[in-house]
N, C-alpha and C. Protein backbone atom coordinates (compact mmCIF):
# COMPACT_ATOMS: atom_id res chain seq x y z
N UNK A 1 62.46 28.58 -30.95
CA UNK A 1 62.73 28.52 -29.52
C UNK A 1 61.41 28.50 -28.78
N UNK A 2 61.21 27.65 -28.27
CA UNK A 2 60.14 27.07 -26.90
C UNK A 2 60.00 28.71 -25.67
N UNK A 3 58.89 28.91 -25.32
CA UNK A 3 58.75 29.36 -24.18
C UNK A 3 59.38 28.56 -22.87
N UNK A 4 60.29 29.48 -21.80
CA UNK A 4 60.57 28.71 -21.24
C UNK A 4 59.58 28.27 -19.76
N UNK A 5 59.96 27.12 -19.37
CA UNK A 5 58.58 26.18 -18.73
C UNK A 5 59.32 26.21 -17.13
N UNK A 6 60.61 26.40 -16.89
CA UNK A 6 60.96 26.56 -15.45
C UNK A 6 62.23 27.11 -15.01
N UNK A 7 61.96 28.06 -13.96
CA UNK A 7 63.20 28.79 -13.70
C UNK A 7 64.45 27.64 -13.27
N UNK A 8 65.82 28.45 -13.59
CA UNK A 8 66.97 27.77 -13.36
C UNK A 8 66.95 27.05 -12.01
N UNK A 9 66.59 28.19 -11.20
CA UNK A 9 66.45 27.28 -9.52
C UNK A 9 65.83 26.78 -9.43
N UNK A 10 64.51 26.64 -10.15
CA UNK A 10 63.81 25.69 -9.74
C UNK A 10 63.97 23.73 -10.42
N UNK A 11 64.88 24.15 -11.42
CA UNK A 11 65.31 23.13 -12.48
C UNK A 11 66.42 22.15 -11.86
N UNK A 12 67.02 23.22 -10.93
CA UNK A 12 68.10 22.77 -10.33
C UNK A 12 67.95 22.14 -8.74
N UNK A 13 66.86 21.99 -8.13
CA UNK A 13 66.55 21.52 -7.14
C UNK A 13 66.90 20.63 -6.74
N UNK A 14 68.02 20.07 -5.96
CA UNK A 14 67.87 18.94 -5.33
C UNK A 14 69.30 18.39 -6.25
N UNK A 15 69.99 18.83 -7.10
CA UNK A 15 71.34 18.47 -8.25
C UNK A 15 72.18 19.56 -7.62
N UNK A 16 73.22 18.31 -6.91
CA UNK A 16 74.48 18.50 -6.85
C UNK A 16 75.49 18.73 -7.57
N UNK A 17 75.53 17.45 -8.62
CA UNK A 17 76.16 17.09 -9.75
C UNK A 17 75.07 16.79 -11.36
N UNK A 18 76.22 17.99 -11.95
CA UNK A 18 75.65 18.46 -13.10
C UNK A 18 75.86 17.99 -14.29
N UNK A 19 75.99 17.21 -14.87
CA UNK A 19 76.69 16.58 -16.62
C UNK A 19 75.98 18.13 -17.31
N UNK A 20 77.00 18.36 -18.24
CA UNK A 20 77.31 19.33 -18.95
C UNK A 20 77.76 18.95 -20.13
N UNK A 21 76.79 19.27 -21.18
CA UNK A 21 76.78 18.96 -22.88
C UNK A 21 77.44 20.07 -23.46
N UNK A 22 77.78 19.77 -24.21
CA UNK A 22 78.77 20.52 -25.15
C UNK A 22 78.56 21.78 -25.48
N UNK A 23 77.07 22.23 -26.32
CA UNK A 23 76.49 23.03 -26.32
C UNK A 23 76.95 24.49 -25.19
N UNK A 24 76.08 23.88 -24.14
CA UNK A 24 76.37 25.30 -22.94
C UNK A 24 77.48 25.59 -23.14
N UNK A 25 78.61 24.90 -23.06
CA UNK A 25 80.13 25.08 -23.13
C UNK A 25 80.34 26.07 -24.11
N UNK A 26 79.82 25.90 -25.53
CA UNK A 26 80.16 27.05 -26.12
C UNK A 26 79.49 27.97 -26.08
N UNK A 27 78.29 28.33 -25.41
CA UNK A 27 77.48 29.12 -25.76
C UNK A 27 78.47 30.30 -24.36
N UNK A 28 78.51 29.66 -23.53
CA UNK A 28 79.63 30.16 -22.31
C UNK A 28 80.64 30.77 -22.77
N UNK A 29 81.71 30.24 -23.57
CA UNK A 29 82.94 30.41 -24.14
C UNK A 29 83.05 31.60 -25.25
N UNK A 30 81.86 31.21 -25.65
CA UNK A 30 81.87 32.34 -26.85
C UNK A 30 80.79 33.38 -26.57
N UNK A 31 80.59 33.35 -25.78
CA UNK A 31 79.56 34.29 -24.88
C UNK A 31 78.13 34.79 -26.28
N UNK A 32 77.56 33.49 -26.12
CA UNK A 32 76.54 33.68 -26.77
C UNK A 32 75.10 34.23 -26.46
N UNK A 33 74.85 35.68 -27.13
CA UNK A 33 73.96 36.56 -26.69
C UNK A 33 72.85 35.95 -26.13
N UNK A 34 72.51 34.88 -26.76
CA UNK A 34 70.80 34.56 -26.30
C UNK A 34 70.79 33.43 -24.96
N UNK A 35 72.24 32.78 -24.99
CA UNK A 35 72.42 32.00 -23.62
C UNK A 35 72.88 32.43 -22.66
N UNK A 36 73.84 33.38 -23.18
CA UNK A 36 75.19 33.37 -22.17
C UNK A 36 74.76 34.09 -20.43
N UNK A 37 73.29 34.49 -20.15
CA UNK A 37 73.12 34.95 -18.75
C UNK A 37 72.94 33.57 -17.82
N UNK A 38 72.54 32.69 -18.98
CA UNK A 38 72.04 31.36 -18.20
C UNK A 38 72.99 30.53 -18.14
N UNK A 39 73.55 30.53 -18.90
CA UNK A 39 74.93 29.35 -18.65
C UNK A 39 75.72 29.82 -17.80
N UNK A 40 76.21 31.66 -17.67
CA UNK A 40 76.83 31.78 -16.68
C UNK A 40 76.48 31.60 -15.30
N UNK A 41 75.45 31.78 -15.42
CA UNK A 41 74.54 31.64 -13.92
C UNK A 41 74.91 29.96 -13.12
N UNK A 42 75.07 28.94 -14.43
CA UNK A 42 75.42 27.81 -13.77
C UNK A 42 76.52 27.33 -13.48
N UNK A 43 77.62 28.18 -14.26
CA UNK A 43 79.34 28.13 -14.22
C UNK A 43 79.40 28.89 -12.58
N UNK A 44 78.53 30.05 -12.92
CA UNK A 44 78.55 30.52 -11.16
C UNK A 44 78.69 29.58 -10.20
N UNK A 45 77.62 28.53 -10.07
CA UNK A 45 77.69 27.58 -9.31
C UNK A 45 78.27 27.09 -9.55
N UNK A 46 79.03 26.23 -10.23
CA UNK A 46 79.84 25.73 -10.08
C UNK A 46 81.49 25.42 -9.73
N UNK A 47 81.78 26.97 -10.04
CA UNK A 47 82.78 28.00 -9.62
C UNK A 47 82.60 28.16 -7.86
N UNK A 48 81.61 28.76 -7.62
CA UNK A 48 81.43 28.37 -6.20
C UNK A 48 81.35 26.88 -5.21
N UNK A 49 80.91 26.36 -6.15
CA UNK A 49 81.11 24.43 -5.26
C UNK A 49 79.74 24.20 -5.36
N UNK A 50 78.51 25.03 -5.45
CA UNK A 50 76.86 24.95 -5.34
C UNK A 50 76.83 23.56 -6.45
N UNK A 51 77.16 23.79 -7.55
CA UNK A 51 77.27 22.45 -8.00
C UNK A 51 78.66 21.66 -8.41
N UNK A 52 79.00 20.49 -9.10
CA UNK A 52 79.95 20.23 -9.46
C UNK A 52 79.48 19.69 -10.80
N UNK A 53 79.95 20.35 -11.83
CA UNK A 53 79.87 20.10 -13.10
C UNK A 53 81.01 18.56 -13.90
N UNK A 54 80.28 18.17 -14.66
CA UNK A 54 81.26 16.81 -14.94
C UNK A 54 80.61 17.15 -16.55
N UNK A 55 81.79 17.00 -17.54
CA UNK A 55 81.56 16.59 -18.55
C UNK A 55 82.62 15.36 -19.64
N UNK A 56 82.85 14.64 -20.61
CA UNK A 56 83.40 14.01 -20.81
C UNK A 56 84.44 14.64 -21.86
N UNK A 57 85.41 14.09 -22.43
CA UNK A 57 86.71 14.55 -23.42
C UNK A 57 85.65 14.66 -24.84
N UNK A 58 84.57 14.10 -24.89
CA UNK A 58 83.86 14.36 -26.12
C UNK A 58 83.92 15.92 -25.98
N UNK A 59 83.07 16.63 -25.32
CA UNK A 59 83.26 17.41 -25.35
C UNK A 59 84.40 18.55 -25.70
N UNK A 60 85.76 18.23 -25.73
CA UNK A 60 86.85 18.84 -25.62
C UNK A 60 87.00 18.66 -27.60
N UNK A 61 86.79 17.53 -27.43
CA UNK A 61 86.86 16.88 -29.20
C UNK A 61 85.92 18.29 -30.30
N UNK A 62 84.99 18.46 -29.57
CA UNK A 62 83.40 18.55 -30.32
C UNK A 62 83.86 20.75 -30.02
N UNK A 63 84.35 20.87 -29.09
CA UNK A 63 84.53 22.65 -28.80
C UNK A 63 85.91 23.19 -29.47
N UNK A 64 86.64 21.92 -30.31
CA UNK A 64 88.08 22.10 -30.76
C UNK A 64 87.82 22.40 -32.63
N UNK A 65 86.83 21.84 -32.97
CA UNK A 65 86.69 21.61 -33.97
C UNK A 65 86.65 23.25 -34.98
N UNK A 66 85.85 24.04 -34.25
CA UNK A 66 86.18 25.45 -35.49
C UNK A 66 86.93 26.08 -35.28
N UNK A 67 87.32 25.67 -34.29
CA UNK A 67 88.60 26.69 -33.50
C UNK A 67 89.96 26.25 -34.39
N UNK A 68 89.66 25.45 -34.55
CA UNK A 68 90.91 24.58 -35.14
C UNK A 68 90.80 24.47 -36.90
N UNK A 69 90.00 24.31 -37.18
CA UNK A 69 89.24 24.50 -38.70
C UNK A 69 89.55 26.28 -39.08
N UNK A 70 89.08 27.02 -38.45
CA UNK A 70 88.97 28.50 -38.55
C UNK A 70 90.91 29.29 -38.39
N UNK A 71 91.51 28.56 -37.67
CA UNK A 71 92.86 28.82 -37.31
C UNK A 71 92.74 29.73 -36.01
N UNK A 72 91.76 29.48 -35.06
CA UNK A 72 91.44 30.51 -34.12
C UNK A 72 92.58 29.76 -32.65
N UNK A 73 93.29 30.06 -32.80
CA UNK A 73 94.33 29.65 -31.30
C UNK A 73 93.91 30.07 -29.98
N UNK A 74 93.36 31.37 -29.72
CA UNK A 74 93.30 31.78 -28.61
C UNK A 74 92.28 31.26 -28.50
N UNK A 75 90.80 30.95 -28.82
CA UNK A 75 89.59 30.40 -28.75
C UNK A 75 89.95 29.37 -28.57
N UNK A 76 90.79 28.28 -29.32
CA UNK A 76 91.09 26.74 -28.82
C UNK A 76 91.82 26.60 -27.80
N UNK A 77 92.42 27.58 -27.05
CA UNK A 77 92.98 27.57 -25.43
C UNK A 77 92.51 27.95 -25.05
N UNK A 78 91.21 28.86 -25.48
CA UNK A 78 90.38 29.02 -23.85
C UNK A 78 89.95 27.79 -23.68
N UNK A 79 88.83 26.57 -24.65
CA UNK A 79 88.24 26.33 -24.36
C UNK A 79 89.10 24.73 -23.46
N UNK A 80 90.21 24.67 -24.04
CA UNK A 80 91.47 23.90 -23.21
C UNK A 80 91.36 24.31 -21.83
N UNK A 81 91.78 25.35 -21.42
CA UNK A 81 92.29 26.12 -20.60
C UNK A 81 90.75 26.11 -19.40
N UNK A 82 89.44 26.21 -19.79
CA UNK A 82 88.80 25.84 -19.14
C UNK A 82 88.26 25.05 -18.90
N UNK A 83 88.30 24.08 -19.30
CA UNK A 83 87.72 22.28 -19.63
C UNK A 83 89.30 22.07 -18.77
N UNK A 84 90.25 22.04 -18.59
CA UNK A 84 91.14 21.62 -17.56
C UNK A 84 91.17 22.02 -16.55
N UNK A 85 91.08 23.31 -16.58
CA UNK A 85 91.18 23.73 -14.90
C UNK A 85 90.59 25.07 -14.27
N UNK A 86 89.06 24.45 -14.93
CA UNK A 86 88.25 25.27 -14.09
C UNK A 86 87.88 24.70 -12.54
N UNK A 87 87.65 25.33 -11.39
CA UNK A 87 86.92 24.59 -10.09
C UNK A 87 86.01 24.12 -10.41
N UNK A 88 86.25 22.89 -9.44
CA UNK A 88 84.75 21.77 -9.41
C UNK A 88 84.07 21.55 -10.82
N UNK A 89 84.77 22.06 -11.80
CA UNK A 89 84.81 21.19 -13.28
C UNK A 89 85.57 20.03 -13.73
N UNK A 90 84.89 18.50 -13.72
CA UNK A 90 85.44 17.35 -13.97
C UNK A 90 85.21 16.47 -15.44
N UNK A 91 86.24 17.16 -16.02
CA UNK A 91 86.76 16.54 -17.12
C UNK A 91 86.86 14.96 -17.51
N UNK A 92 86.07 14.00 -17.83
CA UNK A 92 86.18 13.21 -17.29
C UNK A 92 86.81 11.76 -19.18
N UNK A 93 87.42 11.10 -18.33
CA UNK A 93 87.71 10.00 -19.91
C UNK A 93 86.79 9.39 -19.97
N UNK A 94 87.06 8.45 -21.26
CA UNK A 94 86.11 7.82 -21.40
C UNK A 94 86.70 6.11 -20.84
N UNK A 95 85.83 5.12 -20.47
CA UNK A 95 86.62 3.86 -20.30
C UNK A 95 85.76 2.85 -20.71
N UNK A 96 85.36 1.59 -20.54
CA UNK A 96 84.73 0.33 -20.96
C UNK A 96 83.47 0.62 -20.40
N UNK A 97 83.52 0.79 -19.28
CA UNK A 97 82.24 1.02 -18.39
C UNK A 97 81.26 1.59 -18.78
N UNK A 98 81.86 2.75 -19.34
CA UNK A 98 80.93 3.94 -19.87
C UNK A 98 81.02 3.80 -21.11
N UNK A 99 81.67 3.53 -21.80
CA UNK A 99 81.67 3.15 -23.22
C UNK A 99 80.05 1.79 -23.59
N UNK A 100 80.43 0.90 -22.39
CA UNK A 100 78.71 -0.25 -22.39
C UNK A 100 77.60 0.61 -22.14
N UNK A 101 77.84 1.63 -21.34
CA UNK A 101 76.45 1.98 -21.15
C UNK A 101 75.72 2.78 -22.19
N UNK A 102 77.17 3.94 -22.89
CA UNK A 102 76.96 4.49 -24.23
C UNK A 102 75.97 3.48 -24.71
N UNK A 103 76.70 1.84 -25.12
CA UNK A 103 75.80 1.27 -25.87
C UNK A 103 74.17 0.98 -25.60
N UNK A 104 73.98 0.94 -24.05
CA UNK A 104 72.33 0.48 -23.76
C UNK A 104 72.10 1.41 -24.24
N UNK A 105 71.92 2.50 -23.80
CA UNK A 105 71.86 3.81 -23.92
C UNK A 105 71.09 4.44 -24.93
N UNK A 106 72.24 3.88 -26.42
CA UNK A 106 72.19 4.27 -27.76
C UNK A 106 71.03 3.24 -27.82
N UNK A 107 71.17 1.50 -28.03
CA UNK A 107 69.65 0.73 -27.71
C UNK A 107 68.60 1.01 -27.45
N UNK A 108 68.37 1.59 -26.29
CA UNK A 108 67.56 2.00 -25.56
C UNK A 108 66.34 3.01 -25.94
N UNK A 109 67.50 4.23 -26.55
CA UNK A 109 66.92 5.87 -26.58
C UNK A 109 67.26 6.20 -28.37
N UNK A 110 68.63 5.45 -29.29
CA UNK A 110 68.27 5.69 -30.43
C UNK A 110 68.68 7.19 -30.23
N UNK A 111 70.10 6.65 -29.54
CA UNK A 111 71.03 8.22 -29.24
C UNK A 111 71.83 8.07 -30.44
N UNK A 112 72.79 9.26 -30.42
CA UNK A 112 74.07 9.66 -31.74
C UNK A 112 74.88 8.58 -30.55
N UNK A 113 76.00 8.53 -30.75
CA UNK A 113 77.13 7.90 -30.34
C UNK A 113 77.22 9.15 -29.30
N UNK A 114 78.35 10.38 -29.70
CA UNK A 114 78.52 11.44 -28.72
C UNK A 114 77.19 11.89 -27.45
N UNK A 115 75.94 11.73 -27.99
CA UNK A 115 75.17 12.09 -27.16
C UNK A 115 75.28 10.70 -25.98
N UNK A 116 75.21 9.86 -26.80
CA UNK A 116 75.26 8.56 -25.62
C UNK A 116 76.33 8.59 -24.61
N UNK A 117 77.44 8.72 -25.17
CA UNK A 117 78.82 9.29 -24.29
C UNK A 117 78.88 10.11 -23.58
N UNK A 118 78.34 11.11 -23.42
CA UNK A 118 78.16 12.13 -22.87
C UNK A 118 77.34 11.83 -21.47
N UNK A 119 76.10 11.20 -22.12
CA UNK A 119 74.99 11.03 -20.64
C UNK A 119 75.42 9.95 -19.92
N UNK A 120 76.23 8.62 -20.76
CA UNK A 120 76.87 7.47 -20.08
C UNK A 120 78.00 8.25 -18.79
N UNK A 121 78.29 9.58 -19.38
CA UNK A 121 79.73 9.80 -18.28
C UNK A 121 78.57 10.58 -17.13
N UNK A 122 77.79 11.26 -17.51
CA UNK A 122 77.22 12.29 -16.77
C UNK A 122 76.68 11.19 -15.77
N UNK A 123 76.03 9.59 -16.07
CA UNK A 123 75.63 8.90 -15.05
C UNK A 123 76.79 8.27 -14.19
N UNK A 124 77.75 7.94 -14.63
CA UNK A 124 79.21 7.20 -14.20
C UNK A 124 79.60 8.19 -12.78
N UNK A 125 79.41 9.31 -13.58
CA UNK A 125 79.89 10.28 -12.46
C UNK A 125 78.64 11.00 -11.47
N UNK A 126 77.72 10.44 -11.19
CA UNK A 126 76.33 10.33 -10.13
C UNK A 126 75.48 11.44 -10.29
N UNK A 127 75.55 12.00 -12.03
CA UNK A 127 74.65 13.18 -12.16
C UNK A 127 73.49 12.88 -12.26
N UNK A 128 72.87 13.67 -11.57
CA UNK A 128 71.31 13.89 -11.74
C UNK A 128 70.58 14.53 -12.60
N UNK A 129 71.18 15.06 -13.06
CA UNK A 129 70.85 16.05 -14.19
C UNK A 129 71.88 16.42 -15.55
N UNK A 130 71.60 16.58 -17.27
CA UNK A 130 72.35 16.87 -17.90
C UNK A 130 71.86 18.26 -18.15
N UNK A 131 72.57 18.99 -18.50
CA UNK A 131 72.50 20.19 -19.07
C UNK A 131 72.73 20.67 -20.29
N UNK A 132 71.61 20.81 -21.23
CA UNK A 132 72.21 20.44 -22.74
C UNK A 132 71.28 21.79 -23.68
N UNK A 133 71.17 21.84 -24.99
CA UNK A 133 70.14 22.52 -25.67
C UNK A 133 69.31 21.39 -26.67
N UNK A 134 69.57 20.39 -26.38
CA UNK A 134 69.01 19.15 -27.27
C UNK A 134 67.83 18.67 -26.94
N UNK A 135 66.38 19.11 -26.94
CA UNK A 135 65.71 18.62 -26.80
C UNK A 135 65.03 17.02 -27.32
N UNK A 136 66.48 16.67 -28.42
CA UNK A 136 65.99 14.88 -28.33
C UNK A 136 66.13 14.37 -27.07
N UNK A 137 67.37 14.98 -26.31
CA UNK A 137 67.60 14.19 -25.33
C UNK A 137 66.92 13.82 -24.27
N UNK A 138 65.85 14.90 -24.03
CA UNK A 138 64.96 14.99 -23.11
C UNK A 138 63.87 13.04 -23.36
N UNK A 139 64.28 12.28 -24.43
CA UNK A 139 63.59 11.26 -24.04
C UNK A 139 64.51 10.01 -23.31
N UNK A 140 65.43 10.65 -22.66
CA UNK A 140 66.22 9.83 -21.95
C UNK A 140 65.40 10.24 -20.27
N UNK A 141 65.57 8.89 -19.39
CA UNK A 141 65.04 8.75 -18.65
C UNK A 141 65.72 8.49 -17.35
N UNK A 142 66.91 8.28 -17.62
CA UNK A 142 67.70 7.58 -16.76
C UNK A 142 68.37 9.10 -15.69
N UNK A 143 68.27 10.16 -16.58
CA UNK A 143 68.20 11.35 -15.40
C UNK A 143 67.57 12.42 -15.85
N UNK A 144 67.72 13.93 -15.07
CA UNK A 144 66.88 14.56 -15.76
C UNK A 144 67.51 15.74 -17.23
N UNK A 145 66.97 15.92 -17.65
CA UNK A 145 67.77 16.31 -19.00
C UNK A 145 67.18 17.71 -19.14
N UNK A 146 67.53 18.87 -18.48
CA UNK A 146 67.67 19.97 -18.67
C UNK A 146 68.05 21.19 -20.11
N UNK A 147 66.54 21.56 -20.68
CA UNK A 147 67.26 21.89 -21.95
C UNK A 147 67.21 24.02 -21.51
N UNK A 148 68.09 24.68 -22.22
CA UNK A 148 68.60 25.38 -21.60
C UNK A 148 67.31 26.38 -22.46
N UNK A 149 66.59 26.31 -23.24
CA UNK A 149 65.67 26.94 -24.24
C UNK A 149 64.63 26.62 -23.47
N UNK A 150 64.02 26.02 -22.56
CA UNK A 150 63.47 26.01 -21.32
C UNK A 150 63.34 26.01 -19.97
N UNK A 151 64.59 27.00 -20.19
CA UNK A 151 64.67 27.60 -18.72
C UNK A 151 65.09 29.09 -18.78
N UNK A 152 64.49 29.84 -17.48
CA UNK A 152 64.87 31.35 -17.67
C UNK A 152 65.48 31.66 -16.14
N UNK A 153 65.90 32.77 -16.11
CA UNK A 153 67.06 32.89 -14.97
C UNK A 153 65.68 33.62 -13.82
């Protein structure tokens, strides 16, 4: 783990709209010791309206998987249960549009498929910023790519 290089508010300057990677999601959900002050800090906002968080059904795919592997039910409805209907959290499909840009994307940056999907929706839907723990992603350019191991509250 990286020293971190800039506070949350200051990371968040000027981002309305937030794309939200999979990652935070669980680190949130499962209230993970070494994230969970910082991710909540941004569910805060977003819970309040300060931002509006958008992430895609990959996500839903990708937070189902041990829950569902493990036989854990109540863990696979939370993470249902809040990926549907949390405030100013936008769940978003996938369609052609964003599916082409996945592809520049992947061209481009020499993304996974899911990572491409992910930032294709986070741009579809006018984010300025992703919010992720992936520091590959940070060589995407097309917005800013927020890794959560470099930032402190």
């Amino acid at each position: 783990m990286g020293s971190p290089v800039m506070t949350l508010d200051a990371a968040l300057v000027g981002v309305t709209h937030l794309g939200l990677d999979t990652a935070p999601l669980i680190y949130f959900i499962e209230r993970h010791p070494t994230y969970i002050e910082r991710v909540r800090a941004v569910v805060q906002r977003i819970a309040t309206g300060t931002l509006t968080g958008h992430t895609s059904v990959i996500t839903l795919s990708e937070v189902l998987v041990k829950p569902l592997r493990l036989g854990q039910t109540a863990l696979a409805q939370r993470y249902r249960r809040f990926l549907s209907h949390s405030r100013n959290l936008v769940l978003h499909t996938l369609d052609a549009a964003i599916a082409e840009r996945a592809a520049e994307l992947r061209a481009r940056y020499g993304l996974r498929t899911p990572d491409a999907l992910q930032i294709a929706t986070a741009l579809a839907a006018a984010c300025t910023a992703l919010l992720t723990n992936d520091r590959q992603l940070q060589r995407v350019t097309d917005l800013r790519v927020l890794v959560l191991d470099e930032l402190e509250l």
